[in-house]
Structure formats: C-alpha cells, structure tokens
C-alpha atoms as a PDB file:
ATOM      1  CA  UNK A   1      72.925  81.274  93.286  1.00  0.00           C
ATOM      2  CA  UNK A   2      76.092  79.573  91.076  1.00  0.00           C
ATOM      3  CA  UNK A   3      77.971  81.006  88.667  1.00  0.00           C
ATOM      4  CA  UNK A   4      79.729  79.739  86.325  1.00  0.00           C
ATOM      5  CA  UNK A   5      83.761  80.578  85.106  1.00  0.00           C
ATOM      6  CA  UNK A   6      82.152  82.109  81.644  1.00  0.00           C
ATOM      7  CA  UNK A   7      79.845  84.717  83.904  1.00  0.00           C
ATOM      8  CA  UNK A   8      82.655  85.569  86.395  1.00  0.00           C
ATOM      9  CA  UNK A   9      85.245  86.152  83.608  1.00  0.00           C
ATOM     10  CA  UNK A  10      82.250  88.511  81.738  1.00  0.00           C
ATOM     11  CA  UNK A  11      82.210  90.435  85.234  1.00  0.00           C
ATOM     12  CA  UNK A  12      85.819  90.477  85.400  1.00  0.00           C
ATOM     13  CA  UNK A  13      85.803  92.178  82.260  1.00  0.00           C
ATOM     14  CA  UNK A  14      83.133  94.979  83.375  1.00  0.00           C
ATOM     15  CA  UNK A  15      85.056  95.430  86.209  1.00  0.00           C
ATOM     16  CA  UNK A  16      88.298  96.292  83.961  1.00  0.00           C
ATOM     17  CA  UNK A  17      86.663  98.261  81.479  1.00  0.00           C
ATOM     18  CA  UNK A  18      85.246 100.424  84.754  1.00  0.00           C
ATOM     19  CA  UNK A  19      88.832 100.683  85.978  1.00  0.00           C
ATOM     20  CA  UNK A  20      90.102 101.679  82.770  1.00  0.00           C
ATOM     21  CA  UNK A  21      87.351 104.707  83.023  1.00  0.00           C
ATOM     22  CA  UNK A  22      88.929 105.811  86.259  1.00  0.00           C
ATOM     23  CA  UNK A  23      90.445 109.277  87.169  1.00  0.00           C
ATOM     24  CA  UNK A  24      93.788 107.565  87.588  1.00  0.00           C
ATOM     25  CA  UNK A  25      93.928 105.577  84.616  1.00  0.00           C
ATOM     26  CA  UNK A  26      92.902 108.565  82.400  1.00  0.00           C
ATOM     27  CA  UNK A  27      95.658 110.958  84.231  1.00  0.00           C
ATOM     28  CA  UNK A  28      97.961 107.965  83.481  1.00  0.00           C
ATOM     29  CA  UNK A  29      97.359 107.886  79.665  1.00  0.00           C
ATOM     30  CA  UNK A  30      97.511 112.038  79.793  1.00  0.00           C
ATOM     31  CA  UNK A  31     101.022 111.815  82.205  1.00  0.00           C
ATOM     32  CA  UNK A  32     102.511 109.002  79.389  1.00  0.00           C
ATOM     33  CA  UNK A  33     101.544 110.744  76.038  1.00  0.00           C
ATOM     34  CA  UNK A  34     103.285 113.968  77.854  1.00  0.00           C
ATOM     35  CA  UNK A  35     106.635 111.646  78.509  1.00  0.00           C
ATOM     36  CA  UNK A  36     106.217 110.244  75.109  1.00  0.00           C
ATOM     37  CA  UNK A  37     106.093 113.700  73.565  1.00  0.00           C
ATOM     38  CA  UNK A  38     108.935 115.017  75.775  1.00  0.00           C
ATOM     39  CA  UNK A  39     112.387 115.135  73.594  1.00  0.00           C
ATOM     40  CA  UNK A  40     114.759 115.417  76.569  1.00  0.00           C
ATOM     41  CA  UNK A  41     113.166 112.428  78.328  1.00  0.00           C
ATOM     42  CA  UNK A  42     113.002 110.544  75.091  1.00  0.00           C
ATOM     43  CA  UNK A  43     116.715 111.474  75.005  1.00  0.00           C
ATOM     44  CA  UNK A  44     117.698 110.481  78.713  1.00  0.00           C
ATOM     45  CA  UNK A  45     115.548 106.879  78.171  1.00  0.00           C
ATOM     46  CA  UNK A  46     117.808 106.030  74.899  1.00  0.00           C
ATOM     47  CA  UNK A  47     121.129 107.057  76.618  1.00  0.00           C
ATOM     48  CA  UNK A  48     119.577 104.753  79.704  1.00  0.00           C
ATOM     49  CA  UNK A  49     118.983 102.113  77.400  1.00  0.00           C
ATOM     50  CA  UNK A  50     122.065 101.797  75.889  1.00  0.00           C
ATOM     51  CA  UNK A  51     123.629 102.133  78.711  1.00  0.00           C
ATOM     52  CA  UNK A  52     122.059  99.230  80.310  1.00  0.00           C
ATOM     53  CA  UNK A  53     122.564  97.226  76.737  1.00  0.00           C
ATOM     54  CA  UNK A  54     126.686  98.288  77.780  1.00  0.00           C
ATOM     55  CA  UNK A  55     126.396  96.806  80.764  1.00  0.00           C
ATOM     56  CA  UNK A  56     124.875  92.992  79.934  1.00  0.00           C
ATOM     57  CA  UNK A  57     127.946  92.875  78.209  1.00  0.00           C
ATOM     58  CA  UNK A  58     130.295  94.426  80.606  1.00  0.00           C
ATOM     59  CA  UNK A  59     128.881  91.586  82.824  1.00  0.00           C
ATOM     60  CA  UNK A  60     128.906  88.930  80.683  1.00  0.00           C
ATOM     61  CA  UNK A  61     132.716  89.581  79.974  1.00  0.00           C
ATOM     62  CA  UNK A  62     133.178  89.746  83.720  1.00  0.00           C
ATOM     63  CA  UNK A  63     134.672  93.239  83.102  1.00  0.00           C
ATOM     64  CA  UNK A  64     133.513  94.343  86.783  1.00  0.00           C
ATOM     65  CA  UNK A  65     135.958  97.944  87.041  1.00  0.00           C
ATOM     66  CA  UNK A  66     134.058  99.502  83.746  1.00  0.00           C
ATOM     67  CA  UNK A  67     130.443  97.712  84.514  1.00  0.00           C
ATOM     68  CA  UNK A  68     130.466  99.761  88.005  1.00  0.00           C
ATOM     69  CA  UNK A  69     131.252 102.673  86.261  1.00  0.00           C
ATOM     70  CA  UNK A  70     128.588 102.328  83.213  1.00  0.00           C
ATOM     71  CA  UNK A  71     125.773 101.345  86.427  1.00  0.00           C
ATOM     72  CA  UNK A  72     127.148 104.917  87.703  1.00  0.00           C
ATOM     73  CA  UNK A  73     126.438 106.328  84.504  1.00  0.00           C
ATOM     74  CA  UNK A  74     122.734 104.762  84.269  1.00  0.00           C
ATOM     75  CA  UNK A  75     121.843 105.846  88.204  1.00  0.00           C
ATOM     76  CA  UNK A  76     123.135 109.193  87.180  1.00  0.00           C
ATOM     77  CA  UNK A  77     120.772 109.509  84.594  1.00  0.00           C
ATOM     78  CA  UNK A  78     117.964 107.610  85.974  1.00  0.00           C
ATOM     79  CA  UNK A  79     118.201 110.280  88.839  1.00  0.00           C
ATOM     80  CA  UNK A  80     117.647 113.000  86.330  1.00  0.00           C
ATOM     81  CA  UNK A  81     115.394 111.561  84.689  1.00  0.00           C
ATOM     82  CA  UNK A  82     113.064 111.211  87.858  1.00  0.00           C
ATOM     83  CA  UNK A  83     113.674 115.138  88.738  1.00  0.00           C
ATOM     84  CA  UNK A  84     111.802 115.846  85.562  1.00  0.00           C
ATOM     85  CA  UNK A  85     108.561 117.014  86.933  1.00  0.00           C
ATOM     86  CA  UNK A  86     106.047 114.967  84.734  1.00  0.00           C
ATOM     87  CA  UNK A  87     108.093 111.494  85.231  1.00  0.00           C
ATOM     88  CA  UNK A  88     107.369 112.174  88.598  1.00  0.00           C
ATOM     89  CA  UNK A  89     103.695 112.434  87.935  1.00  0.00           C
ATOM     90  CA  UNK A  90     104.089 109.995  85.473  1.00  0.00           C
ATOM     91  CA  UNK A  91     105.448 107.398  88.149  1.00  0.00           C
ATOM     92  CA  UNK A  92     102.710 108.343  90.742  1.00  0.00           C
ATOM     93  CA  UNK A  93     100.067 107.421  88.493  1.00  0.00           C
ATOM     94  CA  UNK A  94     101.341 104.169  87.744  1.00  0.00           C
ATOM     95  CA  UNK A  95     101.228 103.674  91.720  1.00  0.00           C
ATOM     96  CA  UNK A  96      98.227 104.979  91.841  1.00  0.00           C
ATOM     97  CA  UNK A  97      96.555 102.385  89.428  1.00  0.00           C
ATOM     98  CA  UNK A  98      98.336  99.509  90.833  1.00  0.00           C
ATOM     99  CA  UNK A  99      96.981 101.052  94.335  1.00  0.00           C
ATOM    100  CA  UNK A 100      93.634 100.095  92.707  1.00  0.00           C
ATOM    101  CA  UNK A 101      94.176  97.035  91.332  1.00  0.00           C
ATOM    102  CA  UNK A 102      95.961  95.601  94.477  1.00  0.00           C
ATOM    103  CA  UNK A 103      92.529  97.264  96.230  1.00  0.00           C
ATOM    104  CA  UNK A 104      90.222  95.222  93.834  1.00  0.00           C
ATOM    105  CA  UNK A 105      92.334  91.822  93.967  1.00  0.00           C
ATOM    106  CA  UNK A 106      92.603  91.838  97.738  1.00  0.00           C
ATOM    107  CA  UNK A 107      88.567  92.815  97.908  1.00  0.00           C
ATOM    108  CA  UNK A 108      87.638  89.693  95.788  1.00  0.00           C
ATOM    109  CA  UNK A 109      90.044  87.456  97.925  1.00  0.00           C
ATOM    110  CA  UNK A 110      88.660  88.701 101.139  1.00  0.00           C
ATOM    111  CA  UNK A 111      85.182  88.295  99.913  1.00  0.00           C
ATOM    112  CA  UNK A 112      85.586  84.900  98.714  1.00  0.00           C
ATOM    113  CA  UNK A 113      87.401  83.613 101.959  1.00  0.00           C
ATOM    114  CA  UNK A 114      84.248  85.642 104.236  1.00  0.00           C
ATOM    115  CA  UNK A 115      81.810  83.921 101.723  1.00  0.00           C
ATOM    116  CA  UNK A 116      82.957  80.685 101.723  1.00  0.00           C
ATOM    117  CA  UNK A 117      83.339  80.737 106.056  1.00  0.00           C
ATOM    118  CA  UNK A 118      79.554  82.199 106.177  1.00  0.00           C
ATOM    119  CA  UNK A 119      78.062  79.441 103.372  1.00  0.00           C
ATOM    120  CA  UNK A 120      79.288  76.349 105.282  1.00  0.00           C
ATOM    121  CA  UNK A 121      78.174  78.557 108.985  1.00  0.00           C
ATOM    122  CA  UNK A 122      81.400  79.093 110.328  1.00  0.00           C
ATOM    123  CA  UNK A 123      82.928  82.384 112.445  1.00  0.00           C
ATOM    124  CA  UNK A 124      84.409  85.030 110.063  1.00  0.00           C
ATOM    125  CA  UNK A 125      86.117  86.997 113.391  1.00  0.00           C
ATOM    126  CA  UNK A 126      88.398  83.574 113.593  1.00  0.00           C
ATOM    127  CA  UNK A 127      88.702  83.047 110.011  1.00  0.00           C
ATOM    128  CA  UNK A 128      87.167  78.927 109.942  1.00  0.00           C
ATOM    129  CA  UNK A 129      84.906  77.347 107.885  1.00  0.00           C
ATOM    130  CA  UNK A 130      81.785  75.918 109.789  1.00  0.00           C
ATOM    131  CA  UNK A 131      83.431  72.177 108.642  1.00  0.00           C
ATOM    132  CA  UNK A 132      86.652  73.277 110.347  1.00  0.00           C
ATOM    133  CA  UNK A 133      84.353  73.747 113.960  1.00  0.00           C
ATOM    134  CA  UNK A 134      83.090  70.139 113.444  1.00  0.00           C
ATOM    135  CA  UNK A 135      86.084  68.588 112.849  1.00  0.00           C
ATOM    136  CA  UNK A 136      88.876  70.429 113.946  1.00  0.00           C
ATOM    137  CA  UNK A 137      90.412  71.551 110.680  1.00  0.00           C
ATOM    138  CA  UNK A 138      91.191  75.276 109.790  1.00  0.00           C
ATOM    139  CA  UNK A 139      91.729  76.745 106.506  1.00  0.00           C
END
C-alpha cells in the first residue's frame, strides 16, 4: 500500500495529539502552571534574566573582570533556583517528554530504514538493501 505526504502528515498529527494526552505531558503542564504560580521562582527567573541582559553587554563592551562576576551572580542563582523542589520536577518532566519524542522519532527512522531493506529483499541483521547485495552498494 502507498501513502501519500497529506495521509502521513494526518497520522503525524494523531500521533501528537496522543502524545499530548500522555502522563508526562499532563504532569508537565501541572509542574509549569505550579512554577508559573510560584512568586519566589518568578522572582529568581527576573533577577536571572536581567542578569543575563547585564552580561550581553558586559561582553559586548569587552568588560571581561565584571562579566565573570555578573555569570557568578546568574550560576548562583540558577543553582537556587534548581534546589526549589518543583523546578526540579518541573525539569524532569521536560526530560521526560523529550525521552518520548526522541523514542517516537528514532522508532519511525528505524522502521523506515527495516522497511525499506525488507521491500527491495535485502538482510535487516547487516543493514543493506536487497539492490545493495546485487550490486555491491550499501546504504
């Protein structure tokens, strides 16, 4: 059976919308509306922020003595910031939906290559397309 790009993007599309349904994805929306709603992480992201704002300039004025010291500042509070229990949570569920999404792109690649070796009779175990046994090219 074909398919064409129209019906593989409309499965694409299923498949998102089932990923968005997800355990992880719906702990992720939970873990960011708690950071959002949290006043001394709000607080510790601004100071971050204009930190980091300080220290484009800093570098674009070559002023290396006080940018090393503002980069201090902004590890400082980025390690503060990730001691606060639910930015912790908050980062793990971002891993764990990339975890997914690296699962589901690396699926579809593998599948494609096994597909493609099978279709034209060739040995998956090696990794070559029947063509490349015949004539002696490999993928």
């Amino acid at each position: 059976m074909t398919y064409t790009r129209a019906e593989i993007i409309e499965k694409a599309q299923d498949l998102a919308k089932m990923i968005a349904a997800t355990e992880e994805v719906d702990f992720f929306k939970r873990a960011e509306e708690q950071i959002n709603q949290n006043a001394k992480v709000q607080q510790l992201i601004s100071k971050i922020k204009k930190y980091q704002k300080e220290a484009v300039n800093l570098q674009h004025y070559k002023k290396h003595e006080a940018l090393k010291q503002v980069e201090e500042k902004i590890d400082q509070l980025q390690e503060e910031l990730d001691q606060i229990p639910v930015v912790r949570e908050f980062k793990q569920s971002q891993t764990d939906v990339n975890d997914i999404l690296q699962i589901v792109a690396s699926t579809v690649s593998n599948t494609v290559t096994d597909e493609i070796i099978k279709s034209t009779g060739g040995n998956i175990l090696q990794g070559k397309t029947g063509s490349a046994q015949s004539n002696g090219c490999g993928l």
